[in-house]
C-alpha atoms as a PDB file:
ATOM      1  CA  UNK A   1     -15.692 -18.187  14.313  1.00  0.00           C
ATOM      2  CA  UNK A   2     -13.914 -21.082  12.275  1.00  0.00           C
ATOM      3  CA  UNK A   3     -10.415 -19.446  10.773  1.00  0.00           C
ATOM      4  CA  UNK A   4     -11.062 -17.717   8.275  1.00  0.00           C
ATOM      5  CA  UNK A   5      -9.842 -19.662   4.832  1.00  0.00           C
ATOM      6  CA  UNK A   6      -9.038 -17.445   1.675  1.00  0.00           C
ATOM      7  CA  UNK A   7      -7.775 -19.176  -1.549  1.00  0.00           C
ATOM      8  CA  UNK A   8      -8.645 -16.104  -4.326  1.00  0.00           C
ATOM      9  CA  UNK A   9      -8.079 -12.534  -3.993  1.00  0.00           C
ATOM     10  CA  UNK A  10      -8.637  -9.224  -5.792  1.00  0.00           C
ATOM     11  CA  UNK A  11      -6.423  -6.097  -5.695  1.00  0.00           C
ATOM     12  CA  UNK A  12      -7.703  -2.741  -6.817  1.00  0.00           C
ATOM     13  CA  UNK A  13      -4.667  -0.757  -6.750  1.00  0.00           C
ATOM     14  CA  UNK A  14      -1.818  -0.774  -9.184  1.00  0.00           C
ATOM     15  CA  UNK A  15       0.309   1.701  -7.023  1.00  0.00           C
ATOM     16  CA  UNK A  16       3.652  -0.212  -5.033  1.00  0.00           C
ATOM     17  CA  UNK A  17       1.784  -0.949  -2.470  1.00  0.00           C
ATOM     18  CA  UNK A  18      -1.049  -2.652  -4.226  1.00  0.00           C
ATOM     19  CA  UNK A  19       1.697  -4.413  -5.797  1.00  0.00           C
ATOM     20  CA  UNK A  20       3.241  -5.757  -2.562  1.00  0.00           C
ATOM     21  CA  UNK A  21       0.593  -6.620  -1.009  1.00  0.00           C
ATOM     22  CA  UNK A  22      -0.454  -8.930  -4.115  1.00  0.00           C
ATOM     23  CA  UNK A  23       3.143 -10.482  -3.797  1.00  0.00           C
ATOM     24  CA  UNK A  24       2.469 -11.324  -0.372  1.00  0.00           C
ATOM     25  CA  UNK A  25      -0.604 -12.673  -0.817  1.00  0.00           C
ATOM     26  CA  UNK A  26       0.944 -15.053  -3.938  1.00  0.00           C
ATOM     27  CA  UNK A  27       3.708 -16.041  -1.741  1.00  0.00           C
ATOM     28  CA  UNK A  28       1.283 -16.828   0.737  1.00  0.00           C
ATOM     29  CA  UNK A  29      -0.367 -19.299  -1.542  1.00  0.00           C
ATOM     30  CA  UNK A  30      -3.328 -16.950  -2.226  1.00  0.00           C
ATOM     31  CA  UNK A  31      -4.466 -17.087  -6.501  1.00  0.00           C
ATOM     32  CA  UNK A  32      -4.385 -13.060  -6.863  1.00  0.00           C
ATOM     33  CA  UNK A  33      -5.921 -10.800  -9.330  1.00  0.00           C
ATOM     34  CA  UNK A  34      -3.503  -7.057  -9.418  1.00  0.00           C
ATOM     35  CA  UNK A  35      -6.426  -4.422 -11.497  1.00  0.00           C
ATOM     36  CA  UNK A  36      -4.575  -2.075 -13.169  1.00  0.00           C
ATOM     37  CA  UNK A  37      -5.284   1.225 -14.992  1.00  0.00           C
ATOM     38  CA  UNK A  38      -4.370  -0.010 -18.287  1.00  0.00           C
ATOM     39  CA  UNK A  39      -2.785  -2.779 -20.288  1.00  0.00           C
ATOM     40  CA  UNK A  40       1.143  -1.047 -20.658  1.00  0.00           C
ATOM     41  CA  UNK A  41       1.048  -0.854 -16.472  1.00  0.00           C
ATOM     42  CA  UNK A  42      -0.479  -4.460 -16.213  1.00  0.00           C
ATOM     43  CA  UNK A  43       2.600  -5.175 -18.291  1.00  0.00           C
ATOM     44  CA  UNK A  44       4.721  -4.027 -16.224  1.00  0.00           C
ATOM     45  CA  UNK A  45       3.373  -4.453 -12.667  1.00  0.00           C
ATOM     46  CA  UNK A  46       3.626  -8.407 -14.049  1.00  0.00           C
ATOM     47  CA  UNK A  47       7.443  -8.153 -15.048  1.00  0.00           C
ATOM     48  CA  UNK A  48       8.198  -6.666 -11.902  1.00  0.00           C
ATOM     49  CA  UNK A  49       6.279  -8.896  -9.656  1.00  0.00           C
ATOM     50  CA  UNK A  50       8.174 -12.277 -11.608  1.00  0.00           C
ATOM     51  CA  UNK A  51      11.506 -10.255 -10.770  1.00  0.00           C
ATOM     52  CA  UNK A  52      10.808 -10.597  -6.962  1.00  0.00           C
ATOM     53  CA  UNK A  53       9.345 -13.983  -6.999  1.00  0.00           C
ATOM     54  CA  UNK A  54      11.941 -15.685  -9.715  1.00  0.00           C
ATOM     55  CA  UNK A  55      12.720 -18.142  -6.902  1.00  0.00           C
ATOM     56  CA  UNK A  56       9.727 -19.400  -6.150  1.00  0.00           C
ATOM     57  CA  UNK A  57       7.484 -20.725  -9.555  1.00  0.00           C
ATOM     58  CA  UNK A  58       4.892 -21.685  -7.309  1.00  0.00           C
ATOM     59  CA  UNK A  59       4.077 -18.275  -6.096  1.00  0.00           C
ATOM     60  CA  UNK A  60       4.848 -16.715  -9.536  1.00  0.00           C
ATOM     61  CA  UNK A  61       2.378 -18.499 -10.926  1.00  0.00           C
ATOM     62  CA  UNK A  62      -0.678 -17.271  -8.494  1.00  0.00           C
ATOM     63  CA  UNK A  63      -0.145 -13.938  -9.600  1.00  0.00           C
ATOM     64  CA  UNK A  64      -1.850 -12.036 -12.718  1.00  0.00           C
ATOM     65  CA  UNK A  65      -2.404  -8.513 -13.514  1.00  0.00           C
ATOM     66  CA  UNK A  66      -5.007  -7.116 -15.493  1.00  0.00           C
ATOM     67  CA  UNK A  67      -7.133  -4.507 -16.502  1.00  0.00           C
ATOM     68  CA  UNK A  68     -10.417  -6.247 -16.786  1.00  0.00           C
ATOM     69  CA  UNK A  69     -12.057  -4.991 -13.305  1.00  0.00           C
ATOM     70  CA  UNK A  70     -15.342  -6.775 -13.557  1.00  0.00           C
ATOM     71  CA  UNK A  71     -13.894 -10.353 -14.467  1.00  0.00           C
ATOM     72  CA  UNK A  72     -11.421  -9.529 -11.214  1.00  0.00           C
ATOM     73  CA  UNK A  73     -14.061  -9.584  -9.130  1.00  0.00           C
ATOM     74  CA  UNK A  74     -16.155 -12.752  -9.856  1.00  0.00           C
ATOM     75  CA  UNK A  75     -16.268 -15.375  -6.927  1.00  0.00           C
ATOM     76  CA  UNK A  76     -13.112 -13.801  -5.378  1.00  0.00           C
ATOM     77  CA  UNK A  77     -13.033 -14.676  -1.176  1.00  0.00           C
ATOM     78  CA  UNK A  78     -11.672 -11.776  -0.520  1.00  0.00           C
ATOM     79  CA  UNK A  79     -11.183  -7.619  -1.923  1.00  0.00           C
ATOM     80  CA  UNK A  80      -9.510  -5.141  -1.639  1.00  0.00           C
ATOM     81  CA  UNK A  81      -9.836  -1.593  -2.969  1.00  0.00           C
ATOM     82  CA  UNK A  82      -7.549   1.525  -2.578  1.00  0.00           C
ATOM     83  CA  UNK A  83      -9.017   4.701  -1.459  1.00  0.00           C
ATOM     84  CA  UNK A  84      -7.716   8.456  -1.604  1.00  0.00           C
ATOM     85  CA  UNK A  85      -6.090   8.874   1.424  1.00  0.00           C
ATOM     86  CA  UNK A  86      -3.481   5.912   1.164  1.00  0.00           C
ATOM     87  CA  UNK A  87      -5.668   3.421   2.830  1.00  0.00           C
ATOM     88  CA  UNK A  88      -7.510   0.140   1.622  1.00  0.00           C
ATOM     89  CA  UNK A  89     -11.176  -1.262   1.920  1.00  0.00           C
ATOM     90  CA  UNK A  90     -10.996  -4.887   2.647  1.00  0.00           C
ATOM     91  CA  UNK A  91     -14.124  -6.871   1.496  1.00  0.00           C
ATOM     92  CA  UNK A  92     -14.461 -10.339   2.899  1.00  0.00           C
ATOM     93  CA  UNK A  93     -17.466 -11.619   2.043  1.00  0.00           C
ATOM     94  CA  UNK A  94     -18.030 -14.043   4.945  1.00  0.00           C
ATOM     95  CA  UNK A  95     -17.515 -11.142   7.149  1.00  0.00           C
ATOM     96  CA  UNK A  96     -19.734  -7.862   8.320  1.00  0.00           C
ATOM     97  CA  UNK A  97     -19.623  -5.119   7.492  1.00  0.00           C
ATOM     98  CA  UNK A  98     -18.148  -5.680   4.169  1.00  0.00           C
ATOM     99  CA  UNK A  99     -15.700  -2.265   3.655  1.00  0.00           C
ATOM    100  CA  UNK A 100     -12.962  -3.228   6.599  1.00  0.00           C
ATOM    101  CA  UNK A 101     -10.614   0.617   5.968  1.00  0.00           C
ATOM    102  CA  UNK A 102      -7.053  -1.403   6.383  1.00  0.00           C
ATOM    103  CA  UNK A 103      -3.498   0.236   6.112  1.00  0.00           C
ATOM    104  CA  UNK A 104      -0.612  -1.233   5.306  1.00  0.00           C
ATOM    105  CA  UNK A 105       2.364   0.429   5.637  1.00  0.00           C
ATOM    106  CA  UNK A 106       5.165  -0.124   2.945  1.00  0.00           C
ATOM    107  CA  UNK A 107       7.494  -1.433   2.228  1.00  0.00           C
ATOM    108  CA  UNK A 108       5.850  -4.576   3.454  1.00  0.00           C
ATOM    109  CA  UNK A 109       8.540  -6.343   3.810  1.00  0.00           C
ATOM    110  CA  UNK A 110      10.105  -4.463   6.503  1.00  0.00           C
ATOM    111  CA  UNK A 111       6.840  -3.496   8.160  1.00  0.00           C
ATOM    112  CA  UNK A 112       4.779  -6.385  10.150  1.00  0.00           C
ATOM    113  CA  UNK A 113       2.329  -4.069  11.158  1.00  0.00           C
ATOM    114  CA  UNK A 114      -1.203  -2.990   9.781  1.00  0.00           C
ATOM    115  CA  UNK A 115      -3.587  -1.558  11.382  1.00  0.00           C
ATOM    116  CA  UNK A 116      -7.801  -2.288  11.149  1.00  0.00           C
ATOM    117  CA  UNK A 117     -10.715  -0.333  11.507  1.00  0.00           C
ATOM    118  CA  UNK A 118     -12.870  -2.744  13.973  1.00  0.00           C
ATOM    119  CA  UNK A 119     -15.737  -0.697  14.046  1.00  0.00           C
ATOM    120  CA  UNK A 120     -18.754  -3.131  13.087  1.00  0.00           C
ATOM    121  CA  UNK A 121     -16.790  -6.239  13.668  1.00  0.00           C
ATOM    122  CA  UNK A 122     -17.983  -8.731  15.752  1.00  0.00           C
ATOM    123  CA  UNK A 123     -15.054  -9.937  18.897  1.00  0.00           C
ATOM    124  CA  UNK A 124     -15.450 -13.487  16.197  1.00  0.00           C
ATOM    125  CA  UNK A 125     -14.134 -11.366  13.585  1.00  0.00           C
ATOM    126  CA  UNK A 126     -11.961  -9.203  14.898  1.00  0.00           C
ATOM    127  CA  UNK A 127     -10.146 -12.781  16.813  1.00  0.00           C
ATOM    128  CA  UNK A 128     -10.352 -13.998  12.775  1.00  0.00           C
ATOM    129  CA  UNK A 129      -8.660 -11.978  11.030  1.00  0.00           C
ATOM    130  CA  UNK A 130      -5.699 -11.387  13.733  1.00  0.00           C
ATOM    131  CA  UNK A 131      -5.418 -15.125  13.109  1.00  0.00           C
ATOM    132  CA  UNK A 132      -5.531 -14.863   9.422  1.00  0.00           C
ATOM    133  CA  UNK A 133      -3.177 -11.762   9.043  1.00  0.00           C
ATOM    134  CA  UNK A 134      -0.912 -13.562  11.833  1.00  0.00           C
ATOM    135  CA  UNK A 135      -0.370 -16.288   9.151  1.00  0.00           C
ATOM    136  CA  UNK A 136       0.729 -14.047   6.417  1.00  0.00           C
ATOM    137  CA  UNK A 137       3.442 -12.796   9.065  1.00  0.00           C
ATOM    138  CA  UNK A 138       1.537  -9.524   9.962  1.00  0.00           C
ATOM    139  CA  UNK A 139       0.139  -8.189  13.507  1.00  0.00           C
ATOM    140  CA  UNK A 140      -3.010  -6.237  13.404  1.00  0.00           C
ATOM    141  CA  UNK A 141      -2.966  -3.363  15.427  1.00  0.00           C
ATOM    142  CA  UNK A 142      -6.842  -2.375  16.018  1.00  0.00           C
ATOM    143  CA  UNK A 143      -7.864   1.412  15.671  1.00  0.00           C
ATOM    144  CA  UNK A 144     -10.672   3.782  14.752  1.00  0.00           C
ATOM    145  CA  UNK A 145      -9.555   5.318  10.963  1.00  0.00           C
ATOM    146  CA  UNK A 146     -11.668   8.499  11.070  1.00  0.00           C
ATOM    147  CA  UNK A 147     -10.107  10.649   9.921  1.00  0.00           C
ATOM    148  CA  UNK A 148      -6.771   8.544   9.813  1.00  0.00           C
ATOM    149  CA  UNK A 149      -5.096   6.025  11.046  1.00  0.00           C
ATOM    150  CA  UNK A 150      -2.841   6.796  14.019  1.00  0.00           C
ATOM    151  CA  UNK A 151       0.388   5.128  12.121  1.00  0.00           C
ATOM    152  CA  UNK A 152      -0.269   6.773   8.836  1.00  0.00           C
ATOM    153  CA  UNK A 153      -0.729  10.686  10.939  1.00  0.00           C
ATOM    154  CA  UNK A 154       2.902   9.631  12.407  1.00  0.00           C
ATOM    155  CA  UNK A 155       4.527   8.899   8.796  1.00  0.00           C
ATOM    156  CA  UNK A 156       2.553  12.105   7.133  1.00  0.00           C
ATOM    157  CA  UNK A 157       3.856  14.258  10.401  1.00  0.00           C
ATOM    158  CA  UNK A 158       7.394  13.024   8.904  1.00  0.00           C
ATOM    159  CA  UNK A 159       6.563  13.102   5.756  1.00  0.00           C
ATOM    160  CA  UNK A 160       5.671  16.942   5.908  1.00  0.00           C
ATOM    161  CA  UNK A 161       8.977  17.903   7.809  1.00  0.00           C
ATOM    162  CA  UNK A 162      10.813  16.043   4.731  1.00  0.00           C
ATOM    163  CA  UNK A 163       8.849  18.231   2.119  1.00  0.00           C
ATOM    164  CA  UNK A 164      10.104  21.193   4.309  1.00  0.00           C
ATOM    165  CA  UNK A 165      13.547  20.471   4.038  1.00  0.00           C
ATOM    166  CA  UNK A 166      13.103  19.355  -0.036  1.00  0.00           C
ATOM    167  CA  UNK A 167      11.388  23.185  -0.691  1.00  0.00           C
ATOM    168  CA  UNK A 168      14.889  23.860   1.028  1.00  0.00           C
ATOM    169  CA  UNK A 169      16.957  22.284  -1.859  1.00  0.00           C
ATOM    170  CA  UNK A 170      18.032  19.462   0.744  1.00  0.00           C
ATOM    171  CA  UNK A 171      18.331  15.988  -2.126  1.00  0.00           C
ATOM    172  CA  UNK A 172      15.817  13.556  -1.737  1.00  0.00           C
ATOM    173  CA  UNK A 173      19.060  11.142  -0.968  1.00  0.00           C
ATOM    174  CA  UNK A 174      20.345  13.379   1.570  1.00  0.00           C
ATOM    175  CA  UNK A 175      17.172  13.133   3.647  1.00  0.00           C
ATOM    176  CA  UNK A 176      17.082   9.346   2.863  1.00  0.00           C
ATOM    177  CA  UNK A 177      20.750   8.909   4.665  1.00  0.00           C
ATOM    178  CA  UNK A 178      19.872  11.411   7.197  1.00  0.00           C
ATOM    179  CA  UNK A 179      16.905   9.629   8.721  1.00  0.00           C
ATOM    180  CA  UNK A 180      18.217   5.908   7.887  1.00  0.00           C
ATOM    181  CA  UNK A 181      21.527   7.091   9.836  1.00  0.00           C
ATOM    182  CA  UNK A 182      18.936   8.062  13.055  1.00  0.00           C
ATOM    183  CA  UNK A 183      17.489   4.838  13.470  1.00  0.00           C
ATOM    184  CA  UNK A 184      14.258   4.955  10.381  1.00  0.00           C
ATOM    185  CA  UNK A 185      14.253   1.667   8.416  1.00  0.00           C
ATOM    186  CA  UNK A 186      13.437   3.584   5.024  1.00  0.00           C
ATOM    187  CA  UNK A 187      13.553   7.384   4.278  1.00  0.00           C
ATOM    188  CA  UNK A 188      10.789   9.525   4.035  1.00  0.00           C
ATOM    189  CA  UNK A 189      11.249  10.277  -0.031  1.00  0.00           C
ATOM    190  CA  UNK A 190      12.079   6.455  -0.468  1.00  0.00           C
ATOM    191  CA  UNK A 191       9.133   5.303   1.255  1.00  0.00           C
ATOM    192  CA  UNK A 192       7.378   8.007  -1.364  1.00  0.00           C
ATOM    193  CA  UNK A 193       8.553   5.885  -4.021  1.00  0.00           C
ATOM    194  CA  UNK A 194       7.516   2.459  -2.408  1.00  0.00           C
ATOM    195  CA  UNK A 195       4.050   3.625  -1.547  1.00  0.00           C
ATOM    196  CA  UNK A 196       3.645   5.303  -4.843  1.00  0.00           C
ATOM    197  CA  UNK A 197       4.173   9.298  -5.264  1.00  0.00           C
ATOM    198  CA  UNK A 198       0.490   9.940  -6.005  1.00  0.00           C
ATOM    199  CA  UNK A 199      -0.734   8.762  -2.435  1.00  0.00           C
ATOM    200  CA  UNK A 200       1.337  11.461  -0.770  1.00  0.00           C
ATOM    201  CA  UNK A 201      -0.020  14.035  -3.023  1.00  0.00           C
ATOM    202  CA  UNK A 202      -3.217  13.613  -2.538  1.00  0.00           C
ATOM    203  CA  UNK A 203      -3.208  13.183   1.239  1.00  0.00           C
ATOM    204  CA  UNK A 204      -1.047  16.743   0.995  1.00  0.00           C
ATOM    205  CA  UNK A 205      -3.670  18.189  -1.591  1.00  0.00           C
ATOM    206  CA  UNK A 206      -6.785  16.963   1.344  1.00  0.00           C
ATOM    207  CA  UNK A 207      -4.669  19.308   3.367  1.00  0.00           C
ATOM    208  CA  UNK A 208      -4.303  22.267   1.856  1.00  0.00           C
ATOM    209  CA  UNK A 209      -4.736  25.392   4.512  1.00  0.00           C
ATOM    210  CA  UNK A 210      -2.926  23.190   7.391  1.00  0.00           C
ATOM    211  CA  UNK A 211       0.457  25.433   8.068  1.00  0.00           C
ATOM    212  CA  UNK A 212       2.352  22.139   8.853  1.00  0.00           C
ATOM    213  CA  UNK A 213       1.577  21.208   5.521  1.00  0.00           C
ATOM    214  CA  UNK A 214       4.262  22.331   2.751  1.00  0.00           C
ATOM    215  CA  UNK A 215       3.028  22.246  -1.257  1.00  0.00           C
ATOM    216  CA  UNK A 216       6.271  21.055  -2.913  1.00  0.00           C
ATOM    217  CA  UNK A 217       6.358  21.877  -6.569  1.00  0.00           C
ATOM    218  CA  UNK A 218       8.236  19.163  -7.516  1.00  0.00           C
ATOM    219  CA  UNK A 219       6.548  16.533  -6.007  1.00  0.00           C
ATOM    220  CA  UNK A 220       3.326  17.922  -7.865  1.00  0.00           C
ATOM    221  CA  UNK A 221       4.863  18.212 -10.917  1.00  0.00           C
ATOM    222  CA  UNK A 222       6.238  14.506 -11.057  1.00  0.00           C
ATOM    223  CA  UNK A 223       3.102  13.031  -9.914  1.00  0.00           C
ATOM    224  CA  UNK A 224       1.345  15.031 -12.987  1.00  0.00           C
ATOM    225  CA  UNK A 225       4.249  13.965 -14.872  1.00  0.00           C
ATOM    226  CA  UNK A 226       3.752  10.771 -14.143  1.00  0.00           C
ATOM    227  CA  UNK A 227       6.542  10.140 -12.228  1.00  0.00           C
ATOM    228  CA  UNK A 228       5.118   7.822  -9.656  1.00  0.00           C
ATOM    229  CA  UNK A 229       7.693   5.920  -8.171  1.00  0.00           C
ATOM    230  CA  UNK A 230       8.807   2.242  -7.944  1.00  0.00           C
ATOM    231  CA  UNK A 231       5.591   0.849  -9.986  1.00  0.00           C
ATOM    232  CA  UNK A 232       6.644   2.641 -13.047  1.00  0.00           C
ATOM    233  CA  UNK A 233      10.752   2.585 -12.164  1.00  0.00           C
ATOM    234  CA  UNK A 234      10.809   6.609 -11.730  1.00  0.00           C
ATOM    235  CA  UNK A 235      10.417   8.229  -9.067  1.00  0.00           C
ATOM    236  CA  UNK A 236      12.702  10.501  -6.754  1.00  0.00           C
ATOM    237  CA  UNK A 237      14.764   7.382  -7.883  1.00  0.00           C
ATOM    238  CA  UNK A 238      15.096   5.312 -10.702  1.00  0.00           C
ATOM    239  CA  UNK A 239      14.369   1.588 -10.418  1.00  0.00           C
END
C-alpha cells in the first residue's frame, strides 16, 4: 500500500497518556484535537502541553484541547479512543477494520515500543503502519490483545507486587528508588501517575477475585478523590 499520510488527528482521552501521545503527534507535525471531559481539564491539559513544547512554536501551535467531541471528529485522518483496560482503538479511515486495539506504554518518551492488534489487517497494512509509527520514532511490536496485551500483563504483574508492598506501608518513593536502582526506567507508582491513576484502578477493579491481585485503599480512594496523577498535577506526587 502507498505510506500511509496523516495530517489531522483526534484524541479521546484526557488521561497522561492521551496527553503524550497528542504531544507526539504535534511534534510530529500532525494538527491534533486532545477531547477532554470538561472545559477546567481542557484548560489545563493545554497549559501543560505549551510547558513541554515552549521550544518549538511550530508544534505548539498544532495542538488544541477541547471538550466539543463531535466537532473533534469531523474529517479527522486518523482516531483514537481510550478504552477501560488502559488500551486505545485506533481508527484510520483508509484502513480495515476500523477499531486497531493499540497500547502505548508511558511515559512515551522513554518507551519506543507499542504494540498492535493485527487481527483483520491486511500484510499492506500491517507493512503501513510499521512504516508510519517508524516515523514518529516508535517500533510496533505485533500481538493478539485478547484479553491483554502481552507488555501491559508484564507491567500489571509489577504493578500488583508494588500495591503489595504499598498495603505494607512501603512509600510510593521508596518503591520508585527501589526498582529505578534495579535497572526499571520509571517506578511502578510513577508510571501510575504518568499513565493516569484511574487506568490502574480499573484494570485492578476487572480483577477482582484474582489472589495476585491486591485492592489498595488508597489508590481507590485518590482515584475517587480525584487524585489522578500527572494530568491534574496530583497524584502519588505532585506536579
Amino acid at each position: 500500500m502507498n505510506r500511509l499520510t496523516v495530517q489531522t488527528a483526534a484524541i479521546h482521552d484526557d488521561s497522561a497518556t492521551g496527553l503524550d501521545v497528542a504531544i507526539l503527534f504535534a511534534k510530529h507535525r500532525i494538527r491534533t484535537t486532545l477531547v477532554c471531559e470538561d472545559a477546567p481539564t481542557a484548560e489545563r491539559l493545554e497549559s501543560i502541553a505549551k510547558r513541554a513544547m515552549a521550544g518549538d512554536v511550530d508544534a505548539s501551535g498544532l495542538l488544541s484541547c477541547v471538550t466539543d467531541n463531535a466537532a473533534s471528529l469531523s474529517q479527522t485522518d486518523l482516531a483514537l479512543s481510550a478504552r477501560n483496560r488502559g488500551d486505545f482503538a485506533l481508527s484510520l479511515p483508509m484502513l480495515s477494520p476500523t477499531d486497531i486495539p493499540i497500547q502505548f506504554h508511558p511515559p512515551l518518551s522513554a518507551c519506543p515500543l507499542i504494540e498492535l492488534d493485527p487481527e483483520g489487517l491486511s500484510n499492506a497494512s500491517r507493512e503501513g503502519l510499521e512504516r508510519w509509527f517508524s516515523d514518529l520514532g516508535k517500533a510496533v511490536c505485533f500481538g493478539n490483545s485478547t484479553p491483554e496485551f502481552s507488555g501491559q500483563a508484564l507491567l500489571d504483574a509489577y504493578q500488583w507486587a508494588a500495591d503489595i508492598l504499598l498495603t505494607y506501608h512501603s512509600t510510593p518513593w521508596e518503591i520508585d528508588e527501589a526498582m529505578e536502582d534495579g535497572g526499571w526506567g520509571q517506578g511502578a507508582c510513577l508510571r501510575q501517575d504518568q499513565e493516569g491513576l484511574e487506568k490502574a484502578y480499573h484494570r485492578r477493579r476487572s480483577r477482582q477475585g484474582d489472589p495476585r491481585v491486591c485492592q489498595v485503599a488508597a489508590v481507590d480512594r485518590a482515584v475517587k478523590e480525584g487524585r489522578l496523577g500527572r494530568q491534574i498535577g496530583w497524584g502519588w506526587y505532585r506536579y
